[in-house]
C-alpha atoms as a PDB file:
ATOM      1  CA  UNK A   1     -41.704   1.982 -15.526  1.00  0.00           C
ATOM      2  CA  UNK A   2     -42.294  -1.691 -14.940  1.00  0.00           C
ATOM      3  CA  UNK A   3     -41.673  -3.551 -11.610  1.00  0.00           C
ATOM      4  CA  UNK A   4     -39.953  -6.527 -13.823  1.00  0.00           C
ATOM      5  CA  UNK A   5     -37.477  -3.866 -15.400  1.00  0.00           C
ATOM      6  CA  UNK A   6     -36.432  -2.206 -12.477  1.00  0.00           C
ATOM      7  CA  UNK A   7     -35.796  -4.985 -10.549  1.00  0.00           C
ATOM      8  CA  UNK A   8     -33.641  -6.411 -13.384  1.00  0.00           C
ATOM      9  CA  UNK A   9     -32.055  -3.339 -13.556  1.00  0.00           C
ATOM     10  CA  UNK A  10     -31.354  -2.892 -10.184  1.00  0.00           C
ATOM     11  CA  UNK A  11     -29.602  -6.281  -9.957  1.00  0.00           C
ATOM     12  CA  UNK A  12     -27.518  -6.274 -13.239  1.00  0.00           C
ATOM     13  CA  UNK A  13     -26.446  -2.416 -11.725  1.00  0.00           C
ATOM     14  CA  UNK A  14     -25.827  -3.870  -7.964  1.00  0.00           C
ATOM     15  CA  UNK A  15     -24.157  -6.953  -8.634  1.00  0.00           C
ATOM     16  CA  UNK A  16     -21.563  -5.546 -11.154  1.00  0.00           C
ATOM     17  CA  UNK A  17     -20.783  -2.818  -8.100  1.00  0.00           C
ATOM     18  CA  UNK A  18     -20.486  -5.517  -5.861  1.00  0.00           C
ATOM     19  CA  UNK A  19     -18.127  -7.774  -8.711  1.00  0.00           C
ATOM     20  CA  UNK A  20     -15.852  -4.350  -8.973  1.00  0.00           C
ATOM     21  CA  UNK A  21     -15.246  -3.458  -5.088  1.00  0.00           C
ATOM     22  CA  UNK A  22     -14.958  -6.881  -4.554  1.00  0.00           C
ATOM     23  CA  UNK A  23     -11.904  -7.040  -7.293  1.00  0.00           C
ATOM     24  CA  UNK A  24     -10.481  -4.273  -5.610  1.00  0.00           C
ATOM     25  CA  UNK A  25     -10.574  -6.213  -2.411  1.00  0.00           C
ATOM     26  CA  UNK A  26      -8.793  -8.609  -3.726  1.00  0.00           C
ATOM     27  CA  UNK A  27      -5.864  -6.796  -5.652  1.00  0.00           C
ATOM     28  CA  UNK A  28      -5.545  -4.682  -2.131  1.00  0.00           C
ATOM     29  CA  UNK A  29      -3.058  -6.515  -0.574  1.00  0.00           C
ATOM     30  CA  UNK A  30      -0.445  -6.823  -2.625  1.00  0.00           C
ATOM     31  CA  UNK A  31      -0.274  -3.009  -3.628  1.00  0.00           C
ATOM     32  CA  UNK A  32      -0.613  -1.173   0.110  1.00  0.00           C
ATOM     33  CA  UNK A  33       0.584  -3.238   3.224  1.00  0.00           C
ATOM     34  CA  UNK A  34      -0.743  -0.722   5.700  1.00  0.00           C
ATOM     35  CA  UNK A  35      -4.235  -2.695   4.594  1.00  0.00           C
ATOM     36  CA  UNK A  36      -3.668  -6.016   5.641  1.00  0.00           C
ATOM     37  CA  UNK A  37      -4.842  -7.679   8.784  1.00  0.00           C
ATOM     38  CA  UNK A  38      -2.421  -7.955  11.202  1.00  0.00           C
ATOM     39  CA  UNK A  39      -2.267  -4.575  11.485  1.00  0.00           C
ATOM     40  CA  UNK A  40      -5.094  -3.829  11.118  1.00  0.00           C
ATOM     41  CA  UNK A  41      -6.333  -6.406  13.942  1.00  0.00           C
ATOM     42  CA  UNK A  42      -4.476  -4.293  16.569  1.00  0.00           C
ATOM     43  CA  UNK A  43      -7.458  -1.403  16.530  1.00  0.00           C
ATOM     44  CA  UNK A  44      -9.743  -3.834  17.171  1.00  0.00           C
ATOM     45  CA  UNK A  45     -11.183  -3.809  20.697  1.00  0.00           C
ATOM     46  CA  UNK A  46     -10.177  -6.845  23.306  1.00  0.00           C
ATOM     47  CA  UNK A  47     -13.052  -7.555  24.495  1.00  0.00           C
ATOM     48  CA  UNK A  48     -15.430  -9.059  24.039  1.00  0.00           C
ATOM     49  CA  UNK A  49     -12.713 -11.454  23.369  1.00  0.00           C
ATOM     50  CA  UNK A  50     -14.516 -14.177  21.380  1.00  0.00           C
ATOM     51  CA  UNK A  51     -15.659 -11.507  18.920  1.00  0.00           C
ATOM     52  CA  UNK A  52     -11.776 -10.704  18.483  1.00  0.00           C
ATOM     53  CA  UNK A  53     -11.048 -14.258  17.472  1.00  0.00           C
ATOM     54  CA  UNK A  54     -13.638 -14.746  15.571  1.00  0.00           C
ATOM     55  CA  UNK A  55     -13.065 -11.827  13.206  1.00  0.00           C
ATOM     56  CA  UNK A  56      -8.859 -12.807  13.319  1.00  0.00           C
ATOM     57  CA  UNK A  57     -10.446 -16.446  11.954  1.00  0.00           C
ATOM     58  CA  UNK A  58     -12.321 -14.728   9.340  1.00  0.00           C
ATOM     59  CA  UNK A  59      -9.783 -12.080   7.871  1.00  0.00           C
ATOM     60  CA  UNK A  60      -6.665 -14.520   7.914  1.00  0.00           C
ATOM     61  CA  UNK A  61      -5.609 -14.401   4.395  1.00  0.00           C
ATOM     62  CA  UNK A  62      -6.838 -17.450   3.026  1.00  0.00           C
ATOM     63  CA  UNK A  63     -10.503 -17.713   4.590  1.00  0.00           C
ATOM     64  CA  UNK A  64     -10.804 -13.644   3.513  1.00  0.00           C
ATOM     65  CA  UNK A  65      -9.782 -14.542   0.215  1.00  0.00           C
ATOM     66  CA  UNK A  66     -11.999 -17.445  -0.203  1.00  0.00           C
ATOM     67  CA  UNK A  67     -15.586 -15.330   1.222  1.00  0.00           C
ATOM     68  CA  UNK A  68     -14.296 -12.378  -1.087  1.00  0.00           C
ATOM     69  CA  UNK A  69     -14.546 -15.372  -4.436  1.00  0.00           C
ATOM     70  CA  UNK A  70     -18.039 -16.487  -2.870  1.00  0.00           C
ATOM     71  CA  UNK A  71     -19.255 -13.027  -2.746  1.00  0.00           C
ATOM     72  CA  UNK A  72     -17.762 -12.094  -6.642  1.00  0.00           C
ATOM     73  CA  UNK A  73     -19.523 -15.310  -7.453  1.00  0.00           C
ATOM     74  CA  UNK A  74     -22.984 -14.051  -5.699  1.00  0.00           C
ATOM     75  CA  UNK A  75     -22.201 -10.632  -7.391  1.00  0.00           C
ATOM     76  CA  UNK A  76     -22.270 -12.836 -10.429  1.00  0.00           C
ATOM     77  CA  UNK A  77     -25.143 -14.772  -9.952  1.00  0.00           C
ATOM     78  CA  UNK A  78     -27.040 -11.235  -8.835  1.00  0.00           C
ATOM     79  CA  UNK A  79     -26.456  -9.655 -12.437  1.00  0.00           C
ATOM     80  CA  UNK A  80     -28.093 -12.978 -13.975  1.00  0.00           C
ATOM     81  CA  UNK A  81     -30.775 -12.787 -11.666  1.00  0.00           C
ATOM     82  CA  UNK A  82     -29.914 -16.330  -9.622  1.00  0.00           C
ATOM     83  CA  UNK A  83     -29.852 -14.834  -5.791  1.00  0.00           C
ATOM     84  CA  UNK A  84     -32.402 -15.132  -3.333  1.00  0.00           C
ATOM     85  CA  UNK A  85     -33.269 -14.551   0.051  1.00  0.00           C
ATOM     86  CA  UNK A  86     -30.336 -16.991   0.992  1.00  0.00           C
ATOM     87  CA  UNK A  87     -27.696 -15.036  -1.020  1.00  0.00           C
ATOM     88  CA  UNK A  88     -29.050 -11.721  -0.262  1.00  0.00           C
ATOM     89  CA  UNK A  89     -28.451 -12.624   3.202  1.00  0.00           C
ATOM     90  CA  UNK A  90     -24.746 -13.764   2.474  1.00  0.00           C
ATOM     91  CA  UNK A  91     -24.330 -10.318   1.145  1.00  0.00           C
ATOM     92  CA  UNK A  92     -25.531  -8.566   4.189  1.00  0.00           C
ATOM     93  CA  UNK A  93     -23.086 -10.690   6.443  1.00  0.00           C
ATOM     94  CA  UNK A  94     -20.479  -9.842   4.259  1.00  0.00           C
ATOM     95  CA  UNK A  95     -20.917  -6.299   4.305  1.00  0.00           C
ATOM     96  CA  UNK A  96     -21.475  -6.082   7.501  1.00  0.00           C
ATOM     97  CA  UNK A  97     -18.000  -8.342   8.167  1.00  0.00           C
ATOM     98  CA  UNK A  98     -16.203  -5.790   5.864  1.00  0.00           C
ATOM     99  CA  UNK A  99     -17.510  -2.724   7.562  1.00  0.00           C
ATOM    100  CA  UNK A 100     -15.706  -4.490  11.235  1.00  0.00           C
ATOM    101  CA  UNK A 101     -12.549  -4.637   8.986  1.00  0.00           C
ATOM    102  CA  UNK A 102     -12.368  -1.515   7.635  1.00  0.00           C
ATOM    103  CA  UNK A 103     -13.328  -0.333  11.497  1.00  0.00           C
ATOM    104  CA  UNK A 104     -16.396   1.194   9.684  1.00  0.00           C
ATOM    105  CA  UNK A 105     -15.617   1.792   6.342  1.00  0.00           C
ATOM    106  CA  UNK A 106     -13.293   1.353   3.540  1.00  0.00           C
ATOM    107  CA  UNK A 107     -14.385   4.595   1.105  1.00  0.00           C
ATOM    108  CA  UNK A 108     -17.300   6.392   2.687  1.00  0.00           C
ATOM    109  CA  UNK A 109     -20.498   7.153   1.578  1.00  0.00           C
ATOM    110  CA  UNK A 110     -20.326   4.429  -1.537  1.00  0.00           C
ATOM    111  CA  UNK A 111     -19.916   1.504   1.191  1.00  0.00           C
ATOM    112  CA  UNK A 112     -23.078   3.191   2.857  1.00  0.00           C
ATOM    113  CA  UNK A 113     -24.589   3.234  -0.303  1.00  0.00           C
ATOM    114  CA  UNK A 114     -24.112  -0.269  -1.331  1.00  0.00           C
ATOM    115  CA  UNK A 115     -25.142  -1.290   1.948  1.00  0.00           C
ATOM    116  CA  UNK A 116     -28.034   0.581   1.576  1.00  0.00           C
ATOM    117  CA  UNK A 117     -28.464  -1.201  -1.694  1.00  0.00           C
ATOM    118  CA  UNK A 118     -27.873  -5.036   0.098  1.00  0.00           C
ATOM    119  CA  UNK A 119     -30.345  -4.348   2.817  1.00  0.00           C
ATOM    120  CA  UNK A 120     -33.049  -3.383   0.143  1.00  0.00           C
ATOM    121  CA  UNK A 121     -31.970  -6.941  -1.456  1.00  0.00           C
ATOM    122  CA  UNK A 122     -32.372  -8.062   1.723  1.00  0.00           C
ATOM    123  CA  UNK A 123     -36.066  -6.481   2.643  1.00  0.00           C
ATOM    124  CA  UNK A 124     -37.077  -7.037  -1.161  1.00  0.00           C
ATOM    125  CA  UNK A 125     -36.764 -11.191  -0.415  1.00  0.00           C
ATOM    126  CA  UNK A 126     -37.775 -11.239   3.019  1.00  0.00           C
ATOM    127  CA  UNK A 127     -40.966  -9.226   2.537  1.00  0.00           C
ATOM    128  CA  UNK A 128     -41.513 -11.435  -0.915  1.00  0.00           C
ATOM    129  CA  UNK A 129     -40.937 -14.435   1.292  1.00  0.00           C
ATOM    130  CA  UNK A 130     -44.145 -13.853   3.716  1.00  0.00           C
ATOM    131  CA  UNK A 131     -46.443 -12.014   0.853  1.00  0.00           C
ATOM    132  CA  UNK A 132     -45.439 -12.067  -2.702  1.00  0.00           C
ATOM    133  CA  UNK A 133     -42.701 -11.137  -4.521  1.00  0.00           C
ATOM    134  CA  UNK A 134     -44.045  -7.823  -6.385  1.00  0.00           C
ATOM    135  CA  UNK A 135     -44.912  -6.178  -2.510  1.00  0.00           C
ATOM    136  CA  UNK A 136     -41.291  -7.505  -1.439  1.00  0.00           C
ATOM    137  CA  UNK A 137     -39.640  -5.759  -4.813  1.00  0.00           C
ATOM    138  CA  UNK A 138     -41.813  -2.121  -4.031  1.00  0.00           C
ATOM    139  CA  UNK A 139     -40.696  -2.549  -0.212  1.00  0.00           C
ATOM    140  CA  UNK A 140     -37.423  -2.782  -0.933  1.00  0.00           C
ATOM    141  CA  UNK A 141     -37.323  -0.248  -3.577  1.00  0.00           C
ATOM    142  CA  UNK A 142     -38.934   2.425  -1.193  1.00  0.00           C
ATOM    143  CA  UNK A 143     -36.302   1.620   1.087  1.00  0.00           C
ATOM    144  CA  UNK A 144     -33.574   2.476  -1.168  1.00  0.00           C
ATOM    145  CA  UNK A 145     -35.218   5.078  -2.557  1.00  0.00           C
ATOM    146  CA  UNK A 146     -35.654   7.254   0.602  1.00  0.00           C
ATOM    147  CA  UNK A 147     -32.322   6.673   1.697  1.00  0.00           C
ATOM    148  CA  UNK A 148     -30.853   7.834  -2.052  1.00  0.00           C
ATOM    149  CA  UNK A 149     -33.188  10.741  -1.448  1.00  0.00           C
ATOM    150  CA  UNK A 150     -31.867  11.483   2.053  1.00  0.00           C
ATOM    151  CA  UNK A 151     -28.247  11.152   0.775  1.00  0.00           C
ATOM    152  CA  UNK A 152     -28.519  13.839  -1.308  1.00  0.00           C
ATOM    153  CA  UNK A 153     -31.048  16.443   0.335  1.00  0.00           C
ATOM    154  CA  UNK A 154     -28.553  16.132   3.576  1.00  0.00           C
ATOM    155  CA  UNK A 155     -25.229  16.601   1.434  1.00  0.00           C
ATOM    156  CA  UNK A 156     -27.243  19.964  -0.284  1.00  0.00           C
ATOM    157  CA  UNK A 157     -28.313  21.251   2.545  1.00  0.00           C
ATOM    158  CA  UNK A 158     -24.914  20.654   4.788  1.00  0.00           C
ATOM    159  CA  UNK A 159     -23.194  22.819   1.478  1.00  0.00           C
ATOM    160  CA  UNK A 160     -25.934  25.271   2.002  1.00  0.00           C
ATOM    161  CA  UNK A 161     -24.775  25.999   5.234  1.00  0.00           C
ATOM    162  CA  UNK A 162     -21.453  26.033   4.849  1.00  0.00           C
ATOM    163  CA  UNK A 163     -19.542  29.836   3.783  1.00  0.00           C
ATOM    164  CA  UNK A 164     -17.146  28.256   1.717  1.00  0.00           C
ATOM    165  CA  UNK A 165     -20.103  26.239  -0.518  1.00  0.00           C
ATOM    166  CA  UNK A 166     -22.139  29.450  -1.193  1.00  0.00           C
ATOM    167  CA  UNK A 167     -19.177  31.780  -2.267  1.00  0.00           C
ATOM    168  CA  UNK A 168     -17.616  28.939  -4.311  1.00  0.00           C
ATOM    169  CA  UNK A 169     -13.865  29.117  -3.275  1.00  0.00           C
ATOM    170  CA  UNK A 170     -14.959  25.287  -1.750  1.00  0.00           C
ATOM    171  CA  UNK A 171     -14.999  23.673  -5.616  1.00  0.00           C
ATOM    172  CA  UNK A 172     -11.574  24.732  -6.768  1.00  0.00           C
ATOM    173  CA  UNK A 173     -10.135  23.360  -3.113  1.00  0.00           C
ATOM    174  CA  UNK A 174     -12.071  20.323  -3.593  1.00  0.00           C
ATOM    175  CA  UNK A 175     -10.972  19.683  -7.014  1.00  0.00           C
ATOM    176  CA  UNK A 176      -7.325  20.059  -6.036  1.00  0.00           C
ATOM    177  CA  UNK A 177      -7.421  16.809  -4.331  1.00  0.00           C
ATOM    178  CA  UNK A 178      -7.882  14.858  -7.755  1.00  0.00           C
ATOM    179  CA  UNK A 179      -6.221  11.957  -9.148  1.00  0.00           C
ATOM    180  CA  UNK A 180      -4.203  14.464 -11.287  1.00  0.00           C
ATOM    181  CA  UNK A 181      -2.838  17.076  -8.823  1.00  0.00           C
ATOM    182  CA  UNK A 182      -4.221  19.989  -8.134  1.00  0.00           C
ATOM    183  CA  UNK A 183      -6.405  21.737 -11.245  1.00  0.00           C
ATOM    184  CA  UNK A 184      -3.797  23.816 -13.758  1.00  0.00           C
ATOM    185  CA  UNK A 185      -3.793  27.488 -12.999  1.00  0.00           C
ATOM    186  CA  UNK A 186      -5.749  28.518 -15.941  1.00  0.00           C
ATOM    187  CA  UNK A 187      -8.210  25.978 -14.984  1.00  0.00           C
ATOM    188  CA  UNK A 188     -11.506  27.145 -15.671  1.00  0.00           C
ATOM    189  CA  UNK A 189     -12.889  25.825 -12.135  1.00  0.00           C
ATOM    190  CA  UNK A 190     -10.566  28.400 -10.656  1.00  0.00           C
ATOM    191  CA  UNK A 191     -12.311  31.008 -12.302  1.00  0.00           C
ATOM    192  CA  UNK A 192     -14.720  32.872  -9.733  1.00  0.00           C
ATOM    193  CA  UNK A 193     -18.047  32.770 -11.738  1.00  0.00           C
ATOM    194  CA  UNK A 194     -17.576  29.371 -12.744  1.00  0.00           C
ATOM    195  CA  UNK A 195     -17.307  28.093  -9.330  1.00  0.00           C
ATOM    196  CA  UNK A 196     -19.903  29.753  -8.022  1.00  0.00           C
ATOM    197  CA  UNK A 197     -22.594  28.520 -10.764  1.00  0.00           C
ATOM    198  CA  UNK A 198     -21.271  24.951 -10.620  1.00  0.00           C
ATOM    199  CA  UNK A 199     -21.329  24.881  -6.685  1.00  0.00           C
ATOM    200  CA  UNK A 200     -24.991  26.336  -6.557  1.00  0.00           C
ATOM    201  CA  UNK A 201     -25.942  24.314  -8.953  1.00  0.00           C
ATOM    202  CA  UNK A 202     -24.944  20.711  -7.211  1.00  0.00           C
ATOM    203  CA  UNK A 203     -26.103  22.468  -4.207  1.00  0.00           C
ATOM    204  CA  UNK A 204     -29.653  23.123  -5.243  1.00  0.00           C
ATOM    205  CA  UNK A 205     -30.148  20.131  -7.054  1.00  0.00           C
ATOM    206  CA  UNK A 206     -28.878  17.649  -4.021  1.00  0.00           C
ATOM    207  CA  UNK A 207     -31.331  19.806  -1.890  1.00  0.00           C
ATOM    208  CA  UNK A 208     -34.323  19.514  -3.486  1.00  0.00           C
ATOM    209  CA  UNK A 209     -33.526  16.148  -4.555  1.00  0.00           C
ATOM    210  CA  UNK A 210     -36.957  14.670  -2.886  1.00  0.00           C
ATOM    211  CA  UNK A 211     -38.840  16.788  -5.446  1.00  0.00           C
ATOM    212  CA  UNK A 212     -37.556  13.662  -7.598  1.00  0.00           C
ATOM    213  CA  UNK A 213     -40.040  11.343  -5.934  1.00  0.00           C
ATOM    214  CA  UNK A 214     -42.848  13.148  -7.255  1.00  0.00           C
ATOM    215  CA  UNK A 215     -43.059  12.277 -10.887  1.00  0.00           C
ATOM    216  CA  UNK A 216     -41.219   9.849 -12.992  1.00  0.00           C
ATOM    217  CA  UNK A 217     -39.840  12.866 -15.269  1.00  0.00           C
ATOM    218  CA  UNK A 218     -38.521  14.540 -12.617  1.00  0.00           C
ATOM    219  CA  UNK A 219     -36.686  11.669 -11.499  1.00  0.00           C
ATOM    220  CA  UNK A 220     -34.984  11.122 -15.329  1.00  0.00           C
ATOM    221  CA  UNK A 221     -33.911  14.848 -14.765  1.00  0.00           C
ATOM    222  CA  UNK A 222     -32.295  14.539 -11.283  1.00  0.00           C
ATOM    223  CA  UNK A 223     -30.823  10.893 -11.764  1.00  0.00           C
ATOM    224  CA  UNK A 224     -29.030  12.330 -15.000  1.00  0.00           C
ATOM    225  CA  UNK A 225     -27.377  15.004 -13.402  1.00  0.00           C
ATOM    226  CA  UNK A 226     -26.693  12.340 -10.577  1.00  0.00           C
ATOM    227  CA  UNK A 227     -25.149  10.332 -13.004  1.00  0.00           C
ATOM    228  CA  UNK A 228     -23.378  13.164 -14.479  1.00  0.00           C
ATOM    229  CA  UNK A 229     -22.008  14.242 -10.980  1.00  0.00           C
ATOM    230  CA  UNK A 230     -21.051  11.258  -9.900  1.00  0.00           C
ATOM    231  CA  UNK A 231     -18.784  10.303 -13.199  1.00  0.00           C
ATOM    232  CA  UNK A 232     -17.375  14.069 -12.886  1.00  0.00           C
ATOM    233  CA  UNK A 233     -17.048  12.870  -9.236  1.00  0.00           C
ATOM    234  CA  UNK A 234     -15.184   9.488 -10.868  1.00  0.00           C
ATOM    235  CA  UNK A 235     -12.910  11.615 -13.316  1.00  0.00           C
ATOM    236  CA  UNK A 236     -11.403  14.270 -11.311  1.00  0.00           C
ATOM    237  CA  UNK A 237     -11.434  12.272  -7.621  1.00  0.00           C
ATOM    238  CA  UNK A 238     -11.337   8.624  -9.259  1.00  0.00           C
ATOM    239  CA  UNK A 239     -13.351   7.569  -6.596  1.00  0.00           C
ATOM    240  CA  UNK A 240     -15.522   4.155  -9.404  1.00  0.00           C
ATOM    241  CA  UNK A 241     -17.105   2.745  -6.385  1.00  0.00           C
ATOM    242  CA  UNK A 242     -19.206   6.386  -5.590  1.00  0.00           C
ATOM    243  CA  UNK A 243     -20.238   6.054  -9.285  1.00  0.00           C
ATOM    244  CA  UNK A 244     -21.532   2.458  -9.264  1.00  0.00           C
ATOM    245  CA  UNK A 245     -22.860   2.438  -5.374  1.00  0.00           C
ATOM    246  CA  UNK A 246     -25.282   5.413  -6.433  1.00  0.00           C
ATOM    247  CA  UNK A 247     -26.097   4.801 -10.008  1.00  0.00           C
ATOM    248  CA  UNK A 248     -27.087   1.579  -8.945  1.00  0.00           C
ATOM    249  CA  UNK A 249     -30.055   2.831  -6.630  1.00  0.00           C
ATOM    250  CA  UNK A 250     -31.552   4.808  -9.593  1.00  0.00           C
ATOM    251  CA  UNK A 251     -33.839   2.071 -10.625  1.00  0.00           C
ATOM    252  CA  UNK A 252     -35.629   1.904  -7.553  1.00  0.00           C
ATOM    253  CA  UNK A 253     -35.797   5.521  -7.211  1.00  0.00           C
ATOM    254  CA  UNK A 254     -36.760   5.793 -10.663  1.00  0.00           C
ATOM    255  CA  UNK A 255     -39.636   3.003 -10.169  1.00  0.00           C
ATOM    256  CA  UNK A 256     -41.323   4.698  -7.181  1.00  0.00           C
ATOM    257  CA  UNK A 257     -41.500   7.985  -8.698  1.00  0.00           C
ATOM    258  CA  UNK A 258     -43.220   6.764 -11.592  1.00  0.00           C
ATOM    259  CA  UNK A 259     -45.580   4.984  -8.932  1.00  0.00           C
ATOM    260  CA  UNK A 260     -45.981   8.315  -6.725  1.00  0.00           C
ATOM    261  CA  UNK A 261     -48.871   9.534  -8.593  1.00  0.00           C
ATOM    262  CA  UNK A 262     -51.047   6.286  -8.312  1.00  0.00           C
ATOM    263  CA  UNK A 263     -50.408   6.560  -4.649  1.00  0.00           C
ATOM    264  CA  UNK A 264     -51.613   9.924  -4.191  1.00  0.00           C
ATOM    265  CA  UNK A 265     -54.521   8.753  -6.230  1.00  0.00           C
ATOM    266  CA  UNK A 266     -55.193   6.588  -4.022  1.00  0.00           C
END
């Protein structure tokens, strides 16, 4: 795999993740009013107090509105391959902004994930900015990569340990949460075998996820079944922004596995 199409790829992948959470940021408040800031002001800390009026100037509807457009715009401009170090760093303050208003986070692991994806932006054009842009690009992507990596061999390994995981009754419970109400009774997850292969099977593959970094093949293989998981994930839980946040890391994980071999090469 070529640096020059993984990097596109990466972008084009990134930015549209970044144009569809930041939609959703948008349409937020006018559909749940338990979301907007006044309320949401009152859980954040009084002192230091500067820092409190700060972040009330910054989330007051219109300002909030306006940095969400700049940062669809840079999502924009990211898929056509127009942001540099200067927007990458726009990104990072914005993320970082929307992590204090969500008090952490608004959905999880995907706004670690795209984080994880802006700070590789980030590294990619700093490190490109001192050497050259081809050593800032692998930095990055080696960045991204062992977090993706991480993600997954923690997650397989936390399910390992868990009772509930290894006997399977944890899918069925899981899968009652969904978008649709909880899974007919002559759902097939609710059979016992079934369960039990499909939660061994996510379980073992999250787990030895690192084994992905070894060859570029093996990477294909476990980033299809990610990509598989994570749309099963999107159908059942409707949780997009876990699809896009992870499927967007693939390239880079995808790149340095097919470079693995010519660094153990030497």
């Amino acid at each position: 795999m070529t640096l020059t199409w993984a990097v596109r790829a990466f972008e084009i992948l990134l930015g549209w993740s970044l144009l569809v959470q930041t939609l959703e940021y948008l349409r937020l408040p006018s559909l749940d009013k338990l979301t907007r800031w006044p309320l949401l002001l009152q859980e954040i800390p009084a002192r230091p107090a500067w820092l409190k009026a700060l972040l009330n100037q910054f989330f007051q509807p219109k300002p909030y509105t306006a940095w969400l457009c700049l940062r669809g715009v840079l999502a924009l401009g990211l898929m056509l391959g127009q942001v540099g170090l200067l927007g990458a760093a726009l990104l990072f303050v914005m993320a970082l902004l929307l992590l204090l208003r969500w008090r952490g986070a608004f959905n999880g692991g995907s706004d670690f994930m795209t984080l994880v994806g802006i700070s590789g932006l980030l590294l990619s054009h700093l490190v490109g900015a001192f050497t050259d842009a081809a050593l800032g690009w692998q930095a990055g992507f080696w960045y991204i990569s062992l977090q993706t990596v991480s993600s997954y061999f923690v997650s397989g390994w936390v399910k390992l340990l868990r009772p509930e995981w290894r006997s399977g009754r944890a899918l069925p419970l899981f899968l009652d949460t969904g978008v649709y109400g909880p899974l007919a009774k002559r759902s097939i997850y609710r059979k016992r075998w079934v369960a039990l292969v499909c939660s061994w099977s996510f379980t073992l593959w999250e787990g030895l996820f690192p084994l992905a970094l070894l060859d570029l093949r093996l990477a294909v293989i476990w980033c299809a079944v990610a990509t598989l998981f994570h749309f099963l994930v999107f159908w059942f839980l409707g949780l997009n922004r876990f699809f896009w946040a992870w499927v967007s890391s693939f390239p880079a994980v995808l790149y340095c596995a097919s470079m693995t071999p010519h660094v153990l090469r030497g």
